[in-house]
Protein backbone atom coordinates (compact mmCIF):
# COMPACT_ATOMS: atom_id res chain seq x y z
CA UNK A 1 -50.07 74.52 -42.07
CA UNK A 2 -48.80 76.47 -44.64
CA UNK A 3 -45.94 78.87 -45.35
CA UNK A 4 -42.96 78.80 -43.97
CA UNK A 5 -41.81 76.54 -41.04
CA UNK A 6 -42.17 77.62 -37.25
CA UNK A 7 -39.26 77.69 -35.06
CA UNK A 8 -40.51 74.71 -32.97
CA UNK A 9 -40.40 72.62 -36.60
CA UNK A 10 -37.19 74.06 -37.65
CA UNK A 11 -35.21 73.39 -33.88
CA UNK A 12 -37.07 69.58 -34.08
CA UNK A 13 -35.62 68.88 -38.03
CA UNK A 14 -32.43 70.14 -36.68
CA UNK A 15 -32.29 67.55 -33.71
CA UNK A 16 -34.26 65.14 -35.88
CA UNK A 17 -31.31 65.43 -38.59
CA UNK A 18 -28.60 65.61 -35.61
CA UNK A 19 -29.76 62.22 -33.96
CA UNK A 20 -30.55 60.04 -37.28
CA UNK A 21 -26.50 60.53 -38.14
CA UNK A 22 -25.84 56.42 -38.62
CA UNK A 23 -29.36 55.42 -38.70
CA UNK A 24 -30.27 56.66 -42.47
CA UNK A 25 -31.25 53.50 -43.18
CA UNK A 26 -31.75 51.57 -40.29
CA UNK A 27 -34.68 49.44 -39.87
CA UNK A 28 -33.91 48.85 -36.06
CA UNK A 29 -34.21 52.72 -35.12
CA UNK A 30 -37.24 53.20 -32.06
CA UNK A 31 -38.44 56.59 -30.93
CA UNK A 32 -40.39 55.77 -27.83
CA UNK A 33 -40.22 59.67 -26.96
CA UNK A 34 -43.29 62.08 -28.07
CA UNK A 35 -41.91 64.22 -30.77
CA UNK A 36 -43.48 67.28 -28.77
CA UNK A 37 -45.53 69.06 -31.70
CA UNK A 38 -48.86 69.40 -32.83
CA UNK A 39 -50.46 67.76 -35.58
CA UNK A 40 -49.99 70.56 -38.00
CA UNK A 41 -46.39 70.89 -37.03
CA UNK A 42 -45.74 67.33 -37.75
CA UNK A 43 -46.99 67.82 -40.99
CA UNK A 44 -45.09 70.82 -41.40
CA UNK A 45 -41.95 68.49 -40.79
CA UNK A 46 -42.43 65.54 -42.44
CA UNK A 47 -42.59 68.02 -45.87
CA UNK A 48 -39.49 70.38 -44.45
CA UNK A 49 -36.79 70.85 -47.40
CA UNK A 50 -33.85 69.85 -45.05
CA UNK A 51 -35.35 66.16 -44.85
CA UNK A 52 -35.24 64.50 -48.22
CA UNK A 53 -35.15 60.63 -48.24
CA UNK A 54 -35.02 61.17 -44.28
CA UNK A 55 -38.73 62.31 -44.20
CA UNK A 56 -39.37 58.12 -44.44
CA UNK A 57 -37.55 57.32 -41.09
CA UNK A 58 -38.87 60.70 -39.41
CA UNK A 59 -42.83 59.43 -40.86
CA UNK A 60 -41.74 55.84 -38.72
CA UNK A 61 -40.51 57.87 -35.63
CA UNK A 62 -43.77 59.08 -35.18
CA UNK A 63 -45.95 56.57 -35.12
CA UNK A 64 -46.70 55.28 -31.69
CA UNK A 65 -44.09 53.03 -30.67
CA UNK A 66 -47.03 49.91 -30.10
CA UNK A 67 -50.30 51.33 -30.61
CA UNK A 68 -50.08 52.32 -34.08
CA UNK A 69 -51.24 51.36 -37.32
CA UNK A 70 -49.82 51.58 -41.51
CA UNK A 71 -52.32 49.85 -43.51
CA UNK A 72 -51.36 50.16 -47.24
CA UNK A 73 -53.44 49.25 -50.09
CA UNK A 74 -50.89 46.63 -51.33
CA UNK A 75 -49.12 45.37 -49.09
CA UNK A 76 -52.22 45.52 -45.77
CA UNK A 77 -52.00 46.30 -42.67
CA UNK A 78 -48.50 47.03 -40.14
CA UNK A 79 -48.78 47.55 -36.20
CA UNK A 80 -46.37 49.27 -33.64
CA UNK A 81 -43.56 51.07 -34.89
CA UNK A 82 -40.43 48.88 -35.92
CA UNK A 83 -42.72 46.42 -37.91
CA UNK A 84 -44.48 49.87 -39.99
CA UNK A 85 -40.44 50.90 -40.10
CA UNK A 86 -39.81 47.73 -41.34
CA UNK A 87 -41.91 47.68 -44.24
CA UNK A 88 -42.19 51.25 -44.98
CA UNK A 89 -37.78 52.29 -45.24
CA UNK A 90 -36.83 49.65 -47.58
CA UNK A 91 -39.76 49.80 -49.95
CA UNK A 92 -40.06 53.16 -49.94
CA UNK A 93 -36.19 52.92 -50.58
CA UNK A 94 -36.94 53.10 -54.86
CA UNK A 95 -33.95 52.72 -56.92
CA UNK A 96 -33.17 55.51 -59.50
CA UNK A 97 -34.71 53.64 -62.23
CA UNK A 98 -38.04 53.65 -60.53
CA UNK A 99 -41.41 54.80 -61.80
CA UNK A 100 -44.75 55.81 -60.09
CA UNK A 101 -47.67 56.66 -61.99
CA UNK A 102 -50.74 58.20 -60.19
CA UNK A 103 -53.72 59.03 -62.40
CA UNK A 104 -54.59 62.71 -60.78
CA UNK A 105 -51.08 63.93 -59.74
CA UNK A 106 -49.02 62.37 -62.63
CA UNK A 107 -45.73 60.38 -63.22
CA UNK A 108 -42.84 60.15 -60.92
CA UNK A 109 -39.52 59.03 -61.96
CA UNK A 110 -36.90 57.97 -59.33
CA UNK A 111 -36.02 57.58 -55.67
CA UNK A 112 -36.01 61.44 -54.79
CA UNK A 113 -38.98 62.62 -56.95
CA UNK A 114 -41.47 60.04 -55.76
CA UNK A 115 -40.11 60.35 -51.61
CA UNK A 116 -40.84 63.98 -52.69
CA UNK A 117 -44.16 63.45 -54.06
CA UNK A 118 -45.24 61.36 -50.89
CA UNK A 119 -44.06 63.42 -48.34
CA UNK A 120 -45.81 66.37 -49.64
CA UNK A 121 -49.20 65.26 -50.42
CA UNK A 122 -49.68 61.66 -48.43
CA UNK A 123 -49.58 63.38 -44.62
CA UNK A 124 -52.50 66.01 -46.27
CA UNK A 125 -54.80 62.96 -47.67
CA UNK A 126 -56.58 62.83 -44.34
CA UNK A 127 -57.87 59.56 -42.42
CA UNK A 128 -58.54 57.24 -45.08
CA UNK A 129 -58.50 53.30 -45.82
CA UNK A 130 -57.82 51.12 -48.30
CA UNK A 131 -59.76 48.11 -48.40
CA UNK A 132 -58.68 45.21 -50.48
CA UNK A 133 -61.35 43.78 -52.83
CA UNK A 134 -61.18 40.47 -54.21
CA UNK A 135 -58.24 38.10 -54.37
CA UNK A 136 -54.47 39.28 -54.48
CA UNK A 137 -52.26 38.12 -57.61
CA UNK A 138 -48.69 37.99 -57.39
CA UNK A 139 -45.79 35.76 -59.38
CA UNK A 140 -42.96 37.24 -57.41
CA UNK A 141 -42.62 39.98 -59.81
CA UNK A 142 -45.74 41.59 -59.94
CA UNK A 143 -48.47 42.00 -57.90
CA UNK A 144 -51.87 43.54 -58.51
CA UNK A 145 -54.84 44.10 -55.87
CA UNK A 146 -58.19 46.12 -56.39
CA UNK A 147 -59.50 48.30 -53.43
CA UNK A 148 -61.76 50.41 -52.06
CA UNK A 149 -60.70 54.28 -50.63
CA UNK A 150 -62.93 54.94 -48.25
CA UNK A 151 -63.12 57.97 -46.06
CA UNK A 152 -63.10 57.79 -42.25
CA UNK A 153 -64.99 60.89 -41.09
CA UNK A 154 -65.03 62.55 -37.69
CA UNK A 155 -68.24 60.42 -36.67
CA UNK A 156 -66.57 57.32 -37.12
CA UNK A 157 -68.73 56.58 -40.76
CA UNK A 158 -66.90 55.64 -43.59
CA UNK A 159 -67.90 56.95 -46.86
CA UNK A 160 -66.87 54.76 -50.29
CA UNK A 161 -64.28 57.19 -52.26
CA UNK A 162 -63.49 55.52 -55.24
CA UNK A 163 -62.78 51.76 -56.60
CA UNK A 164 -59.33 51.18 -57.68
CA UNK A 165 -56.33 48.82 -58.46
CA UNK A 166 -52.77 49.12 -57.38
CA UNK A 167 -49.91 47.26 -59.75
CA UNK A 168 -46.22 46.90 -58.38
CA UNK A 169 -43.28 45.28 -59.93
CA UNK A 170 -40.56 44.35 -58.46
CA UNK A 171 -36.99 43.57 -58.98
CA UNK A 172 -33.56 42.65 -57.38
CA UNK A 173 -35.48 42.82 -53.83
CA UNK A 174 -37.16 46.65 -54.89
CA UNK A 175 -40.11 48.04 -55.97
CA UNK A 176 -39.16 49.56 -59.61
CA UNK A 177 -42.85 50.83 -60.72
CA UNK A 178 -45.83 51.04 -59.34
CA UNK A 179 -49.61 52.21 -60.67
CA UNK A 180 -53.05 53.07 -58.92
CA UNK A 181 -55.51 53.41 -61.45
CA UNK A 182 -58.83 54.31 -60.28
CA UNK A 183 -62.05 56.35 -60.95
CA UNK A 184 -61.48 60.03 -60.81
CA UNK A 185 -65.20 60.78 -61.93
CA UNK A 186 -66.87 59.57 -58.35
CA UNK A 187 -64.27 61.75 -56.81
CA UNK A 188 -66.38 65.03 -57.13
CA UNK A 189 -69.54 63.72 -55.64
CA UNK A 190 -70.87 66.10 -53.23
CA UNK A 191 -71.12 63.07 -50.65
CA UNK A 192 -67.38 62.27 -51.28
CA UNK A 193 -65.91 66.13 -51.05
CA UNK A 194 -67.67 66.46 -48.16
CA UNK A 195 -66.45 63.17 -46.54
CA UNK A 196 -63.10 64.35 -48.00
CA UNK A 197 -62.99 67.81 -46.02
CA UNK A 198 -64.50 65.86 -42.82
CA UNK A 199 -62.22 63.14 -42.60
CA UNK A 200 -59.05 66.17 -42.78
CA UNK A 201 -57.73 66.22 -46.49
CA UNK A 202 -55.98 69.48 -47.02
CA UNK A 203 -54.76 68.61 -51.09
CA UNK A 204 -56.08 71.28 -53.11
CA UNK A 205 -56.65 71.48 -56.60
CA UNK A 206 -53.64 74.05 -56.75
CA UNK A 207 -51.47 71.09 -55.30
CA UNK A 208 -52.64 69.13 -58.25
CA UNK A 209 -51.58 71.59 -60.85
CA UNK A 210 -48.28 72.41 -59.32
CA UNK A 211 -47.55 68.49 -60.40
CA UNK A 212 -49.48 68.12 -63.08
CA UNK A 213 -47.96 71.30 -64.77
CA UNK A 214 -44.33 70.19 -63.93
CA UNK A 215 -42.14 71.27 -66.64
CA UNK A 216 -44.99 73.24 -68.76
């Protein structure tokens, strides 16, 4: 969806942002109602400017309150909805300090750029997986885990994307940086663009640039 918001969105982030009053942070929070919009209008809100850090808690209120599933490339895989809110509001919770570095989009510093950053472009990725390779390595303070991206296409195939590895560190209880580094070059196969576009991505290269030229 682009432009700006439809009614329906802009009524829902207004009860959405009505409703969450005392739960900003709550891990406890269960929406067992159907948010009532289509999949391009939940898009449309989880990236709506009234949101902010909130667009965390409203990405947990929609998954399905058992049959749902969060797999991340680090940490694996999270069922139902209070264990995904679980994980996902308190480590997506970055302290100001914080640093993400992604190798096509750039670097994000702090809490509110990087929740900006994933709100925007992670709902357009489309149905992909990350599939851990090889054995995980963590001390406590950092942890490091190679993967696969593979795209899940409308045929139920999935198509190899790129090879990569994800670093975190960690301190006081938060995540303070985190890395993917993987290969950009196997990204522009025809094979993979195609699997891309079948398997729903919507990022354009124009979305790239408009990070990548941040502060030009």
């Amino acid at each position: 969806m682009s432009g700006a918001p439809t009614k329906n969105v802009e009524d829902f982030a207004k009860r959405f942002l009505a409703g969450i009053v005392g739960q900003e942070t709550s891990i406890e929070r269960l929406v067992d109602a159907p948010s009532g919009l289509s999949v391009p209008e939940m898009l449309s809100a989880l990236g709506h400017p009234s949101l902010g850090r909130l667009g965390i808690q409203l990405m947990a209120d929609f998954m399905h309150p058992t049959n749902s599933r969060y797999f991340d490339a680090i940490y694996g895989s999270f069922f139902g909805q209070k264990d995904i809110r679980a994980w996902l509001v308190p480590t997506m919770a970055h302290p100001t300090d914080s640093v993400y570095i992604d190798p096509i989009f750039g670097e994000f510093h702090g809490r509110d750029e990087i929740t900006a950053w994933i709100m925007d472009i992670m709902p357009r990725v489309g149905n992909i997986e990350f599939v851990p390779v090889g054995p995980e390595l963590n001390d406590g303070s950092v942890y490091v885990q190679e993967w696969v991206q593979t795209a899940v296409t409308s045929t139920g195939a999935r198509v190899p994307m790129t090879r990569g590895t994800s670093v975190r560190r960690y301190r006081d209880g938060s995540t303070v940086y985190a890395a993917d580094y993987f290969d950009t070059a196997t990204l522009t196969r025809p094979e993979v663009l195609a699997a891309s576009r079948d398997c729903g991505s919507t990022v354009k290269v124009d979305d790239i640039m408009r990070y990548r030229m941040r502060g030009a």
